[in-house]
C-alpha atoms as a PDB file:
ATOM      1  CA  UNK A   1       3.087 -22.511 -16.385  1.00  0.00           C
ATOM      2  CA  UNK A   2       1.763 -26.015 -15.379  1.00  0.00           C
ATOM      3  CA  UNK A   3      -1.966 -26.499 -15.874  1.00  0.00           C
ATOM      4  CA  UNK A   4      -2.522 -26.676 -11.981  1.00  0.00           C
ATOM      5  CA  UNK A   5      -0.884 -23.068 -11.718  1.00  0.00           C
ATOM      6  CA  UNK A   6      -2.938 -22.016 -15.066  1.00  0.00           C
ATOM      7  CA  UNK A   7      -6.101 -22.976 -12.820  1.00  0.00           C
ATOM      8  CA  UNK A   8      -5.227 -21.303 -10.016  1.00  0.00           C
ATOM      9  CA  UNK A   9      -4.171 -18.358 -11.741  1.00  0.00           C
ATOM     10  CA  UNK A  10      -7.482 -17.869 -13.210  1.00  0.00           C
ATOM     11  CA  UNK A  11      -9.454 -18.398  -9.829  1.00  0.00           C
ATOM     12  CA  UNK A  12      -7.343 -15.656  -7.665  1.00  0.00           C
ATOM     13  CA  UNK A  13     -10.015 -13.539  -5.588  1.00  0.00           C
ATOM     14  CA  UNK A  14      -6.965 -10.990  -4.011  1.00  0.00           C
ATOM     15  CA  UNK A  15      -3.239  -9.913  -5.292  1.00  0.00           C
ATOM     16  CA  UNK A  16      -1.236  -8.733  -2.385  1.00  0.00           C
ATOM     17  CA  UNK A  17       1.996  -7.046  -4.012  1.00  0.00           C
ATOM     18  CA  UNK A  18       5.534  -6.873  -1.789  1.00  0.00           C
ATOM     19  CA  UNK A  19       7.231  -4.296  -2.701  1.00  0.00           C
ATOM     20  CA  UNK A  20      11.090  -5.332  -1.790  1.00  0.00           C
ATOM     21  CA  UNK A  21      14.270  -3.628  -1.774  1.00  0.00           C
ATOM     22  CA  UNK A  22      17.224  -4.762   0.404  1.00  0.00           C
ATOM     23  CA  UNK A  23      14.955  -6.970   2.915  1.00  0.00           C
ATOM     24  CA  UNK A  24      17.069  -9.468   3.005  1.00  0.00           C
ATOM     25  CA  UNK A  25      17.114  -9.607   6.945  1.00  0.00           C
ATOM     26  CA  UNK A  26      13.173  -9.804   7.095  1.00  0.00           C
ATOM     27  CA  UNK A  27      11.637 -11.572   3.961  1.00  0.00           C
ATOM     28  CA  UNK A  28      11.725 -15.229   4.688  1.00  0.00           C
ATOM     29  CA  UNK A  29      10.051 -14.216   8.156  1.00  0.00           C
ATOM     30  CA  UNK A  30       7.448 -11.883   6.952  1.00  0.00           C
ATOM     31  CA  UNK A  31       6.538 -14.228   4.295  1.00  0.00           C
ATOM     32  CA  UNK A  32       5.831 -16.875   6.332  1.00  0.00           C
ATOM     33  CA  UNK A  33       3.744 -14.911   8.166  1.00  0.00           C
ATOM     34  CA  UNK A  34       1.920 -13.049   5.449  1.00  0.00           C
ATOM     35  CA  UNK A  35       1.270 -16.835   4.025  1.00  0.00           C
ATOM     36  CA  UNK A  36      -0.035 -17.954   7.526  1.00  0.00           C
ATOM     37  CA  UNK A  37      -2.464 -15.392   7.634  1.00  0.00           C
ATOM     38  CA  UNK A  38      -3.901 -15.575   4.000  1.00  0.00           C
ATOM     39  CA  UNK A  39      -4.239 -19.280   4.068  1.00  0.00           C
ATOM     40  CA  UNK A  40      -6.656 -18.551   7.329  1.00  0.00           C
ATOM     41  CA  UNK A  41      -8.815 -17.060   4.837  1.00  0.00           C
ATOM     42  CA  UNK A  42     -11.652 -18.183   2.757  1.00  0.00           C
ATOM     43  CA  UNK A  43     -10.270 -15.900  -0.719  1.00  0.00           C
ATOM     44  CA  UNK A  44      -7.836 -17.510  -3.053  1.00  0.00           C
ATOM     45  CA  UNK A  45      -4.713 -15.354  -3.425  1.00  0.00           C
ATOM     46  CA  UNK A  46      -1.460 -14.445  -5.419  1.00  0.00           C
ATOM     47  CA  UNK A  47       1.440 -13.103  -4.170  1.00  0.00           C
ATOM     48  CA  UNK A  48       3.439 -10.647  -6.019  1.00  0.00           C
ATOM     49  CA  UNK A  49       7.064  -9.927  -5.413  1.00  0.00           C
ATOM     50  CA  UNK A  50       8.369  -6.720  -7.160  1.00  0.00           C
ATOM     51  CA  UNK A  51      11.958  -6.387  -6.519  1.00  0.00           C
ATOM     52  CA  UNK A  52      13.035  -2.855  -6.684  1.00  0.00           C
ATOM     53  CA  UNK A  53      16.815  -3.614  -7.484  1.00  0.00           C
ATOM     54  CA  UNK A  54      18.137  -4.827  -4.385  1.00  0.00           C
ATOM     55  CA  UNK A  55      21.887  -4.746  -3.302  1.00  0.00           C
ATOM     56  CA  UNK A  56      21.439  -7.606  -0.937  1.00  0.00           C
ATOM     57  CA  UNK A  57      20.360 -11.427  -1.561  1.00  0.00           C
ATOM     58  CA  UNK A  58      16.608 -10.259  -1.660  1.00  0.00           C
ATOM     59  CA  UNK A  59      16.330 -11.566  -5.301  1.00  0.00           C
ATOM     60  CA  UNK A  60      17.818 -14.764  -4.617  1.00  0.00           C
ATOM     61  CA  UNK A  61      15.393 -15.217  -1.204  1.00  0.00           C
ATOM     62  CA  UNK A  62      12.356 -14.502  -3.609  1.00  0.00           C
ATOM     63  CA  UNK A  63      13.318 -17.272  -6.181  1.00  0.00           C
ATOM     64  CA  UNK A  64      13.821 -19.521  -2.896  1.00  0.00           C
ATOM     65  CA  UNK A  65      10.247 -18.745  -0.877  1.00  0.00           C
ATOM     66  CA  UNK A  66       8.380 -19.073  -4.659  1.00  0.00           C
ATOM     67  CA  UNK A  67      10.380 -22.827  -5.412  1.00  0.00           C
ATOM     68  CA  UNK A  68       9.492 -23.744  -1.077  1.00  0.00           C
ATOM     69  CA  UNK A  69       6.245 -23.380  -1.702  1.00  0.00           C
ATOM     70  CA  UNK A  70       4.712 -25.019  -5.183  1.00  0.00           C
ATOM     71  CA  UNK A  71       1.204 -25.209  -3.897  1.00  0.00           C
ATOM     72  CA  UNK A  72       1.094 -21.079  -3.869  1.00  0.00           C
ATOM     73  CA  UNK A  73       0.379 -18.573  -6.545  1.00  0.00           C
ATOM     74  CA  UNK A  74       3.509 -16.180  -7.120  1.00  0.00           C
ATOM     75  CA  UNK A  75       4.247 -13.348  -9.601  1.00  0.00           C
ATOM     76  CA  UNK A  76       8.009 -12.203  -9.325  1.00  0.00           C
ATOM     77  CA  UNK A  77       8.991  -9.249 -11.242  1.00  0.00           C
ATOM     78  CA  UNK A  78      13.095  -7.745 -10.931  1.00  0.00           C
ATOM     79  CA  UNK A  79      13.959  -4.435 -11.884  1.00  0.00           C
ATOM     80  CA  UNK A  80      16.778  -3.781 -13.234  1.00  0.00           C
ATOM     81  CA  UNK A  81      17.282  -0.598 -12.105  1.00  0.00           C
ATOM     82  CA  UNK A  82      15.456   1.210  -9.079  1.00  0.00           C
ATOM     83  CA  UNK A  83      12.528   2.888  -9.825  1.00  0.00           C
ATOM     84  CA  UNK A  84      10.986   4.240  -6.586  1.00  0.00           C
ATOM     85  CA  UNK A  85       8.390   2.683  -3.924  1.00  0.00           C
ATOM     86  CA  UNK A  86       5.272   4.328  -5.788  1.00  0.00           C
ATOM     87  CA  UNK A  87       6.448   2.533  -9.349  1.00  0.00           C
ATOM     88  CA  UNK A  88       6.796  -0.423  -7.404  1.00  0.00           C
ATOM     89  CA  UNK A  89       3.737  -0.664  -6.107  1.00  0.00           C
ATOM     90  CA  UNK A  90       1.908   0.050  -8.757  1.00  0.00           C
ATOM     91  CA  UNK A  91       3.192  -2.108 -11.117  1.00  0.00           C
ATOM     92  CA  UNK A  92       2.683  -4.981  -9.139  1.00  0.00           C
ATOM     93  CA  UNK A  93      -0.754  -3.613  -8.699  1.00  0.00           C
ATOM     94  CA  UNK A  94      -1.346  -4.293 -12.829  1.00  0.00           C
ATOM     95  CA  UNK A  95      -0.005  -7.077 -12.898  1.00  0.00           C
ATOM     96  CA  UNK A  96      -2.284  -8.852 -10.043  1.00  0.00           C
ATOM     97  CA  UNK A  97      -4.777 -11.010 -11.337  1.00  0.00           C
ATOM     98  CA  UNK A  98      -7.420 -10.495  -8.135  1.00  0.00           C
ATOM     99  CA  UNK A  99     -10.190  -8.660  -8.582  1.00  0.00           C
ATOM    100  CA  UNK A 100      -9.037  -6.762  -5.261  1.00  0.00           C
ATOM    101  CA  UNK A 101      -5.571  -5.941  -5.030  1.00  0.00           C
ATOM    102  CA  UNK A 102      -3.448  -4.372  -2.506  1.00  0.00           C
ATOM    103  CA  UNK A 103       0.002  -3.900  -0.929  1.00  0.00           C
ATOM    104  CA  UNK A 104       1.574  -4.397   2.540  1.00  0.00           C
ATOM    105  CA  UNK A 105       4.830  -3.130   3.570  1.00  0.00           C
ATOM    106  CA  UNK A 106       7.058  -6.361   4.152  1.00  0.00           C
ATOM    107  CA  UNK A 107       8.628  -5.088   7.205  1.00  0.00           C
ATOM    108  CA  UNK A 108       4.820  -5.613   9.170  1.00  0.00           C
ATOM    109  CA  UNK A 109       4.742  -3.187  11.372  1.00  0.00           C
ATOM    110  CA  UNK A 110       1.027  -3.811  11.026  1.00  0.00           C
ATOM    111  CA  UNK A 111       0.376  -7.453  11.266  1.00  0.00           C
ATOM    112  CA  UNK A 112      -1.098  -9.296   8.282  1.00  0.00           C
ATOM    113  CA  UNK A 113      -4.040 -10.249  10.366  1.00  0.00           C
ATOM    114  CA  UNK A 114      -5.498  -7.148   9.419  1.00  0.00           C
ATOM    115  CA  UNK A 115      -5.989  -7.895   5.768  1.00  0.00           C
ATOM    116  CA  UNK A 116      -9.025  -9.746   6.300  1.00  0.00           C
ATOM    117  CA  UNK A 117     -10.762  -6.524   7.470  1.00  0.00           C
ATOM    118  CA  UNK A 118      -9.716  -5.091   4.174  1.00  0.00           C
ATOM    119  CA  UNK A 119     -10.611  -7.361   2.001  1.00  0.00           C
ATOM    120  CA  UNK A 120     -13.881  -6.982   3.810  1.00  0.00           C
ATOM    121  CA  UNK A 121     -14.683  -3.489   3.249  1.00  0.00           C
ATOM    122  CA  UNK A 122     -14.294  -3.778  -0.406  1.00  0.00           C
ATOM    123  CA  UNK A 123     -17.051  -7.102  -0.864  1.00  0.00           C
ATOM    124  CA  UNK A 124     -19.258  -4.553   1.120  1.00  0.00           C
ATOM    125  CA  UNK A 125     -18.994  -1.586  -1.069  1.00  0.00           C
ATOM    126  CA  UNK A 126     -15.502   0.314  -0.558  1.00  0.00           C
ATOM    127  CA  UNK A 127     -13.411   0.919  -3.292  1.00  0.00           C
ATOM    128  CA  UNK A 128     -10.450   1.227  -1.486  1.00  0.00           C
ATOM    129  CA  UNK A 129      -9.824   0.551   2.039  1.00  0.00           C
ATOM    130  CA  UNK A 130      -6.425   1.525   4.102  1.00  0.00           C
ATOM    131  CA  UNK A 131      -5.411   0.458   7.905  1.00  0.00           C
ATOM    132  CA  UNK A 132      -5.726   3.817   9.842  1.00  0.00           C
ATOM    133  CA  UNK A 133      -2.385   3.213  12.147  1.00  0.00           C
ATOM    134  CA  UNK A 134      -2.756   3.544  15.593  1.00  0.00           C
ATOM    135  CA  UNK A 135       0.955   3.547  17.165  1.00  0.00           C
ATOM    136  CA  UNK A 136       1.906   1.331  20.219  1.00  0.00           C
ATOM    137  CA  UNK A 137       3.613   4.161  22.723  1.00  0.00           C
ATOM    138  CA  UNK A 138       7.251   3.849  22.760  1.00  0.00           C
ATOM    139  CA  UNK A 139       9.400   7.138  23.723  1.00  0.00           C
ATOM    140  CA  UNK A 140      11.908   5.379  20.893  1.00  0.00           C
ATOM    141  CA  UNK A 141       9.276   5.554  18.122  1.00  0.00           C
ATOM    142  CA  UNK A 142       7.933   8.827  19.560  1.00  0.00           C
ATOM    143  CA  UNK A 143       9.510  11.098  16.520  1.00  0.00           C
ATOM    144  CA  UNK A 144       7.987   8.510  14.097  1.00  0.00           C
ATOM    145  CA  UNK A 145       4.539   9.280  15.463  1.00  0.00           C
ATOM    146  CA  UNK A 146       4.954  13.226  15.551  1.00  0.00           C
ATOM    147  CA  UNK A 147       6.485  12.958  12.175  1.00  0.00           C
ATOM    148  CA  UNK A 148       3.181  10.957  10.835  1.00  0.00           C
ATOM    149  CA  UNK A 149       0.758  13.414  12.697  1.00  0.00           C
ATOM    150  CA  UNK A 150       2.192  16.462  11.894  1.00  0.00           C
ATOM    151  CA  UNK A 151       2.116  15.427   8.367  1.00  0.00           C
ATOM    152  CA  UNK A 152      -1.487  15.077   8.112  1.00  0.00           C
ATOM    153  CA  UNK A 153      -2.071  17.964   9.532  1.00  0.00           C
ATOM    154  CA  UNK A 154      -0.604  19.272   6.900  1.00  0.00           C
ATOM    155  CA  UNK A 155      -2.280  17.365   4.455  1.00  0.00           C
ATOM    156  CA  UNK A 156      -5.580  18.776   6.075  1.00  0.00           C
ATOM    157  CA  UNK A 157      -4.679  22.177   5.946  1.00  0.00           C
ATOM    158  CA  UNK A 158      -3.073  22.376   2.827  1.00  0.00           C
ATOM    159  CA  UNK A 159      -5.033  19.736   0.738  1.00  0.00           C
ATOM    160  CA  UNK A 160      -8.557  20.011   2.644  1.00  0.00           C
ATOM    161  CA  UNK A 161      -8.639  16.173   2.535  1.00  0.00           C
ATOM    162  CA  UNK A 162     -10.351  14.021   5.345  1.00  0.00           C
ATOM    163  CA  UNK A 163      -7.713  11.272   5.965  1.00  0.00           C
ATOM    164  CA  UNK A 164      -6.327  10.098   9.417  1.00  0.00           C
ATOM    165  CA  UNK A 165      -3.297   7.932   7.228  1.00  0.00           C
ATOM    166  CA  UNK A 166      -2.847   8.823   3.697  1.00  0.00           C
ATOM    167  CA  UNK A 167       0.456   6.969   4.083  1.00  0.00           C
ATOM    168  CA  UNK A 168      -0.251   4.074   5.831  1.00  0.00           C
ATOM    169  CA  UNK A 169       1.566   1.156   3.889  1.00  0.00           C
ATOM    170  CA  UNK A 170      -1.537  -0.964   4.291  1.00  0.00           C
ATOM    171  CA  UNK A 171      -3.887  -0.463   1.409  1.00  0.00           C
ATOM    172  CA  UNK A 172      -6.427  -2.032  -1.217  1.00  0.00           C
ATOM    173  CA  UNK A 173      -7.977  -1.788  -3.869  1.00  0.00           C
ATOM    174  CA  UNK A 174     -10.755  -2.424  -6.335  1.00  0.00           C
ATOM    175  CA  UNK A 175      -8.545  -3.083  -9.652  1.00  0.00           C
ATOM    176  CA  UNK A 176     -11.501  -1.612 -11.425  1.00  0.00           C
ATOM    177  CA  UNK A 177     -11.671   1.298 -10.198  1.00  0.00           C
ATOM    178  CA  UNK A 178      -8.398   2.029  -9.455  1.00  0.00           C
ATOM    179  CA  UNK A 179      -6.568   1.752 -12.789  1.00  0.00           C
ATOM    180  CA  UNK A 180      -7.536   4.953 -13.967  1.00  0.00           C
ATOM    181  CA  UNK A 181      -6.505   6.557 -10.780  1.00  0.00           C
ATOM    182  CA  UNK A 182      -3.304   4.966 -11.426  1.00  0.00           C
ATOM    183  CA  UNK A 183      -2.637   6.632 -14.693  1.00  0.00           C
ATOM    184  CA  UNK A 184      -2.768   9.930 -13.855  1.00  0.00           C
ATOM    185  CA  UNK A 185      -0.542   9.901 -10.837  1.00  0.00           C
ATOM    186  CA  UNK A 186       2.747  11.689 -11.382  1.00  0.00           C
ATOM    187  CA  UNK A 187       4.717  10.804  -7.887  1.00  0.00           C
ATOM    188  CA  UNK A 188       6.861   7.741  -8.509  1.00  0.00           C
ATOM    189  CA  UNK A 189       8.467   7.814  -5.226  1.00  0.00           C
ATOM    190  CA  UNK A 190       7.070   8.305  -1.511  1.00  0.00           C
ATOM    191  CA  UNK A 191       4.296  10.793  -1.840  1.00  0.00           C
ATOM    192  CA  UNK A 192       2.513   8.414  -4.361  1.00  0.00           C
ATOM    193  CA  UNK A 193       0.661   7.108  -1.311  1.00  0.00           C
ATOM    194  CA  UNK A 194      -0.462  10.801  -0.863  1.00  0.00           C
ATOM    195  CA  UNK A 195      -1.368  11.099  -4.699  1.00  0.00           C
ATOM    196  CA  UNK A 196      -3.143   8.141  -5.123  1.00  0.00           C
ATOM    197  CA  UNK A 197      -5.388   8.687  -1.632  1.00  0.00           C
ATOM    198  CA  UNK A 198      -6.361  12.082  -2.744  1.00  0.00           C
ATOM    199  CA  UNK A 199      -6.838  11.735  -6.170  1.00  0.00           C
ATOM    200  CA  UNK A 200      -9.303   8.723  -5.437  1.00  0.00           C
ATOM    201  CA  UNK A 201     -11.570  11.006  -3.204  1.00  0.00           C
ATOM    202  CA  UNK A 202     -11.454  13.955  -5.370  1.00  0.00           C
ATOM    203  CA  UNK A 203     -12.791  11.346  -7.976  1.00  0.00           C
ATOM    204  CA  UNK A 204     -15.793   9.932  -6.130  1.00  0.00           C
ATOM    205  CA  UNK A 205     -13.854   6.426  -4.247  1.00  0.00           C
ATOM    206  CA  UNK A 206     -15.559   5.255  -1.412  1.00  0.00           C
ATOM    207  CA  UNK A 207     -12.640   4.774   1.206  1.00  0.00           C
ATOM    208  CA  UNK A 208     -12.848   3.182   4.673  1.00  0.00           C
ATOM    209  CA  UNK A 209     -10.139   3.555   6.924  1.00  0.00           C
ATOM    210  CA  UNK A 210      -9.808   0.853   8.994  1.00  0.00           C
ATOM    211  CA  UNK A 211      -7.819   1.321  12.876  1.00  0.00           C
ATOM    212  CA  UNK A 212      -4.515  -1.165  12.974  1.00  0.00           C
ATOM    213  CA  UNK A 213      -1.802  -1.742  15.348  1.00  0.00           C
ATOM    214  CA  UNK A 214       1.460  -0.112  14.219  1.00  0.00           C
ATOM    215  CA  UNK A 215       4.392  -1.863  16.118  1.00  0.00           C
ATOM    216  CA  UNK A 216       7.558  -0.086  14.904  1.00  0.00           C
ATOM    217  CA  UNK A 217      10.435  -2.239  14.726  1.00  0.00           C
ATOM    218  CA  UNK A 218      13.652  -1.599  15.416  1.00  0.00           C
ATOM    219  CA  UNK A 219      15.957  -4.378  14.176  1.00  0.00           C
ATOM    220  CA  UNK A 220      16.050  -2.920  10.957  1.00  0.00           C
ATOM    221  CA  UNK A 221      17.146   0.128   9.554  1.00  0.00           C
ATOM    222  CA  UNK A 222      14.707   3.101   8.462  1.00  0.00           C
ATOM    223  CA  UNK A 223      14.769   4.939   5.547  1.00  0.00           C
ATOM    224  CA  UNK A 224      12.736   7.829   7.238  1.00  0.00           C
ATOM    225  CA  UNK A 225      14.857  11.079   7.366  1.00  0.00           C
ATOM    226  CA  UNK A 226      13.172  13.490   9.448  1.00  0.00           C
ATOM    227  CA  UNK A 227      14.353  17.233   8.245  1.00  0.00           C
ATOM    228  CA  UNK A 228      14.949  16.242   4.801  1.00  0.00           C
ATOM    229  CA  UNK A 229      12.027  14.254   4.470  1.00  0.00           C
ATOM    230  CA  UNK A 230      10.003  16.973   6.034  1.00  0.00           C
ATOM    231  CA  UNK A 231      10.899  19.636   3.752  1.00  0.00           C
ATOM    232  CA  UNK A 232      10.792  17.405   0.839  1.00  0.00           C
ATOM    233  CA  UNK A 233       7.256  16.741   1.683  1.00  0.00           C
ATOM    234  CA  UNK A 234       5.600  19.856   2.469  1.00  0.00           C
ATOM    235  CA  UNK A 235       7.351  21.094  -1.082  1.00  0.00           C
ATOM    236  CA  UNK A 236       5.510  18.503  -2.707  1.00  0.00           C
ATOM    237  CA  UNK A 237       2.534  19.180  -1.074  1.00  0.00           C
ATOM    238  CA  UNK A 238       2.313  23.000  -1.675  1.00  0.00           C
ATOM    239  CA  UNK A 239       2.709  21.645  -5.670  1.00  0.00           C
ATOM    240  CA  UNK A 240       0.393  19.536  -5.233  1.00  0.00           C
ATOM    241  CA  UNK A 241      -2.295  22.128  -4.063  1.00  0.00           C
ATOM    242  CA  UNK A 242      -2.449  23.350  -8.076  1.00  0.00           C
ATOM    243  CA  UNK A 243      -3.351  19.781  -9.336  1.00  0.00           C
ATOM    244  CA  UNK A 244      -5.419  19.335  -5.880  1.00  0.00           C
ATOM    245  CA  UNK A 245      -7.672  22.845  -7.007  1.00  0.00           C
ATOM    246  CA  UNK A 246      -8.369  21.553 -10.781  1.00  0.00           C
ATOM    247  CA  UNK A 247      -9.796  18.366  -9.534  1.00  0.00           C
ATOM    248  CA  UNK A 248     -12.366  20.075  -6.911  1.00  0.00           C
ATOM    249  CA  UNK A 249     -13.594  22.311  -9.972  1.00  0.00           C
ATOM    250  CA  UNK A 250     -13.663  18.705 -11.949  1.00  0.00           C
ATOM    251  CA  UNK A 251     -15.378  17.095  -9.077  1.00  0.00           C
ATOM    252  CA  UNK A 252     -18.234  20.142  -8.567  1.00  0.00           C
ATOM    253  CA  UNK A 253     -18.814  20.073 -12.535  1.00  0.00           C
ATOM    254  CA  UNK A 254     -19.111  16.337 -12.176  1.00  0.00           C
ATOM    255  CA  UNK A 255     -21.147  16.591  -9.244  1.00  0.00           C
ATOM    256  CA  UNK A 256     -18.544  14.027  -7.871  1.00  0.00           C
ATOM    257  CA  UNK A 257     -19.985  12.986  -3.936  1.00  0.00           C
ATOM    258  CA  UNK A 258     -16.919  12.054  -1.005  1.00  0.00           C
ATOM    259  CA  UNK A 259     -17.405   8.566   0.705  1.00  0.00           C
ATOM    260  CA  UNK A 260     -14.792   8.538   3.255  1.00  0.00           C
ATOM    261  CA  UNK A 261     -15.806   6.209   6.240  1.00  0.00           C
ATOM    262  CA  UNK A 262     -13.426   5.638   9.534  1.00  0.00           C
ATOM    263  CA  UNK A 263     -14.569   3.140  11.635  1.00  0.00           C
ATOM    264  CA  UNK A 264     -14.466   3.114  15.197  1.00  0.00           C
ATOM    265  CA  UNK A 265     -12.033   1.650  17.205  1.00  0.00           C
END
């Protein structure tokens, strides 16, 4: 590490971890964008590229955007074997340097102009705020949207937790106060976005939900499958009820308080 890079390292304000697999089609683009958008901004930033063990020329892209653009902070870490979205995420989560850190999912469905607004609600007090998607009618991305609502209604009804998104791909963090959250979560996979949002309420977080514009795309190929997915998640969640039913007693001992705020559109 040169000694410019040692000085920026130890001045980064936000780490915004891309969690990659197979986006070989979309990286360079997104980047650019993501980059565009953060260098807007008054914070001083990393990016972090975790590379789930991609089939494609993702790793090879990464290497290319980090030596195009020397005047930028970059982590890259490549797995050498898959390990799941949720293990992704979170390890590139430790590793940021920021103070706040968060994630974005690289396709950007939600636009990257949004992560001012997130970054926001943490300097004033949140410990974790999320973008709250709002979807862009299209009969084509009509399933997606009953597939997302129908899912938290579930999580309402079976978890009792006040969320409009648990698994919006759009989320920070306070590192702080996160960490520990992070060690106790079991999911490695998908419904770590649900773990991770409900175990930080149950354990006092303040959260803020903030409304974003979700654009589905359709030049790329989705990894949502609707009846297996379905079933696999409401499985998980009626598990999850057991772990969910310790941490209320935990929280009344504790005399833990909810902060969930949704602002308005």
């Amino acid at each position: 590490m040169t000694t410019a890079t040692a000085d920026r390292a130890a001045s980064i304000d936000v780490s915004l971890v891309l969690a990659c697999y197979n986006e070989q089609g979309i990286i360079v683009e997104s980047v650019a964008r993501i980059l565009e958008a953060l260098d807007c901004c008054k914070w001083s930033y990393e990016i972090v590229f975790v590379d789930d063990c991609s089939r494609d020329k993702t790793r090879a892209l990464i290497e290319q955007l980090v030596a195009a653009h020397p005047t930028h902070t970059f982590q890259t870490i490549f797995h050498a074997r898959n390990q799941g979205r949720g293990a992704t995420v979170t390890e590139g989560m430790r590793a940021g340097r920021g103070a706040i850190v968060g994630y974005i999912d690289i396709d950007l469905e939600v636009d990257p102009r949004y992560i001012p607004s997130c970054i926001r609600a943490i300097e004033q007090g949140a410990d974790i705020s999320t973008g709250m998607r709002t979807y862009k009618f299209s009969m084509r991305s009509l399933d997606r949207y009953i597939l997302s609502r129908g899912y938290i209604a579930l999580v309402h009804a079976m978890l009792g937790v006040d969320a409009q998104d648990t698994e919006t791909g759009f989320k920070f963090f306070r590192k702080e106060r996160i960490l520990p959250i992070f060690d106790a979560i079991e999911a490695q996979h998908w419904f770590w976005d649900t773990e991770v949002m409900v175990r930080s309420l149950l354990h006092g977080l303040r959260v803020t939900e903030i409304p974003v514009l979700f654009i589905r795309r359709f030049d790329k190929t989705s990894g949502v499958r609707p009846v297996r997915d379905t079933i696999d998640y409401f499985l998980r969640l009626w598990r999850f009820r057991g772990t969910v039913s310790a941490l209320r007693k935990e929280a009344r001992v504790a005399g833990t308080k909810r902060d969930w705020i949704r602002q308005g559109l």
